[in-house]
Protein backbone atom coordinates (compact mmCIF):
# COMPACT_ATOMS: atom_id res chain seq x y z
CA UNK A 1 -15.54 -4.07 0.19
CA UNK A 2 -14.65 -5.06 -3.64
CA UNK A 3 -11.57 -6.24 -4.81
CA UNK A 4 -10.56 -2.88 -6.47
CA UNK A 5 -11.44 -0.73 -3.20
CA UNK A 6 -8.71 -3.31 -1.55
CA UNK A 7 -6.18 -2.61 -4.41
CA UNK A 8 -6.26 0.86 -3.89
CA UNK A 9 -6.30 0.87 -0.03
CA UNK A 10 -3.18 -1.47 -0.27
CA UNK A 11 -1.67 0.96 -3.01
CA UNK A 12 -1.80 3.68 -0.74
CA UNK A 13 -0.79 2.09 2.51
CA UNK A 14 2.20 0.97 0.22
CA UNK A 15 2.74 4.91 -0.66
CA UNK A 16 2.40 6.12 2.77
CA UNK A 17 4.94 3.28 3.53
CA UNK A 18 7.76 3.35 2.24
CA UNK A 19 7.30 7.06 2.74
CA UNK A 20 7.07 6.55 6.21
CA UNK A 21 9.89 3.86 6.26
CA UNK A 22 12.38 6.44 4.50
CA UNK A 23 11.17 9.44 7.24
CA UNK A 24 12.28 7.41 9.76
CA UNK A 25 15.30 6.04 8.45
CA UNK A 26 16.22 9.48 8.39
CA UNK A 27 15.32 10.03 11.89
CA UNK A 28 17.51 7.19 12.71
CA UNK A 29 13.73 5.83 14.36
CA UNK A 30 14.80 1.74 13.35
CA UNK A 31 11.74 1.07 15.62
CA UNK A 32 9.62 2.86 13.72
CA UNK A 33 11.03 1.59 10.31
CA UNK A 34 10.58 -1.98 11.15
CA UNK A 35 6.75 -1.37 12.49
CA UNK A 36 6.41 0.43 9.58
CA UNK A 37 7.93 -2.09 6.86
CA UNK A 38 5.65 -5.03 8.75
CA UNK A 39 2.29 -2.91 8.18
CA UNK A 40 3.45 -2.58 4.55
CA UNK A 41 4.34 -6.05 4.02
CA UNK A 42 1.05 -6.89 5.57
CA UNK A 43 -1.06 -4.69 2.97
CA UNK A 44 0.51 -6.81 0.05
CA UNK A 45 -0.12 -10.21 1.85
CA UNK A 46 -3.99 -8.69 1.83
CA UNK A 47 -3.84 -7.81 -1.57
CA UNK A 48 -2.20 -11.28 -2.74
CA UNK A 49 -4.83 -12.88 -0.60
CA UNK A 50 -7.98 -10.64 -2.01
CA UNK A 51 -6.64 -11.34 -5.63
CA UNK A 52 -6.38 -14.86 -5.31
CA UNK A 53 -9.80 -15.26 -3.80
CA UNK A 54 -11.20 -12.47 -6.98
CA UNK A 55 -9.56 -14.29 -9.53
CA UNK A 56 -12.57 -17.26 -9.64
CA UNK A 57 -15.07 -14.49 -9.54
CA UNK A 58 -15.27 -12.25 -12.38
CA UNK A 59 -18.28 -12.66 -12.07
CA UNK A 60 -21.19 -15.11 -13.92
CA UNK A 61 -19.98 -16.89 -16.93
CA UNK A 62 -20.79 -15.49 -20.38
CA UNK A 63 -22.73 -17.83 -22.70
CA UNK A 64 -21.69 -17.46 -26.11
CA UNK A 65 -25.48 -17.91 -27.69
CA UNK A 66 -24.23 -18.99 -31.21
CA UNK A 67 -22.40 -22.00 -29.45
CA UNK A 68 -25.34 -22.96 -27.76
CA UNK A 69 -27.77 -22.97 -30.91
CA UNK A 70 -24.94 -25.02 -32.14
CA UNK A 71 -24.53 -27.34 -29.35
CA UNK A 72 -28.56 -27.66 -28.87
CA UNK A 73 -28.71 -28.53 -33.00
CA UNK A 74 -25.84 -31.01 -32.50
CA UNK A 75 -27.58 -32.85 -29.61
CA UNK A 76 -31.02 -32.56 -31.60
CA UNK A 77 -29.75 -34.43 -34.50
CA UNK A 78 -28.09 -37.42 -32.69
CA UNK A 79 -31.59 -37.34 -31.30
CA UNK A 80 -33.48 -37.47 -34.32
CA UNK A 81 -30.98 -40.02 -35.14
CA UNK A 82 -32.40 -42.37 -32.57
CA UNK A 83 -29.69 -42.21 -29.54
CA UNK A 84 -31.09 -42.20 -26.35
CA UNK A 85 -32.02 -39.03 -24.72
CA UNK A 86 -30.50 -39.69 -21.31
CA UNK A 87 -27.49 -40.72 -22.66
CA UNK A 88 -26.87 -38.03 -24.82
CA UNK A 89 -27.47 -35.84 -22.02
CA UNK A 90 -25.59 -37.76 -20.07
CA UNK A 91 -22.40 -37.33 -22.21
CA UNK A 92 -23.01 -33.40 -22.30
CA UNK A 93 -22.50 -33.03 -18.67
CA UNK A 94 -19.57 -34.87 -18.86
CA UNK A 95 -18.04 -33.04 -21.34
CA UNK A 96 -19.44 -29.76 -19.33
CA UNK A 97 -17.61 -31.54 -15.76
CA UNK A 98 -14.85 -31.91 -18.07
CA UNK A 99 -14.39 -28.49 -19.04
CA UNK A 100 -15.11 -27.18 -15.72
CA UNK A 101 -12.57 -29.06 -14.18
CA UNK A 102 -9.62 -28.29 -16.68
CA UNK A 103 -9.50 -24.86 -16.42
């Protein structure tokens, strides 16, 4: 089930909620109120839950092609230049880790 089928599910069992919570209240059913509120309460624990868990996946990452030419060119010329290959590379990744791991 996707994320947005969840939000929508949990938006209506929110409706039908407090719906249902102010029908009993009414009714003077405090039972029925309470079991009520906790299915409600529930829903948005699932939806905080299924949003957290989306959030890292909005699906893959978008490569921004220009940047990369760039990048590529950058790398070629410290090649040409006579640094090491491996090293070079080397320092990409880090600086790839790097970003990763700030975000």
């Amino acid at each position: 089930m996707s994320a947005r089928a969840v939000r929508r599910l949990v938006l209506a069992t929110c409706a039908l909620g407090v719906a249902g919570m102010i029908a009993t209240q009414i009714a003077e059913a405090n039972d029925a109120t309470v079991a009520i509120g906790l299915v409600t309460s529930t829903a948005v624990l699932v939806l905080l839950a299924v949003t957290a868990v989306s959030a890292r996946r909005d699906g893959p990452p978008r490569v921004d092609e220009a940047q990369a030419v760039d990048l590529e060119g950058r790398v070629r010329a410290l090649l040409d230049a006579g640094a090491p290959e491996d090293q070079v590379r080397a320092v990409v990744q880090a600086a790839i880790r790097l970003g990763r791991d700030s975000v």
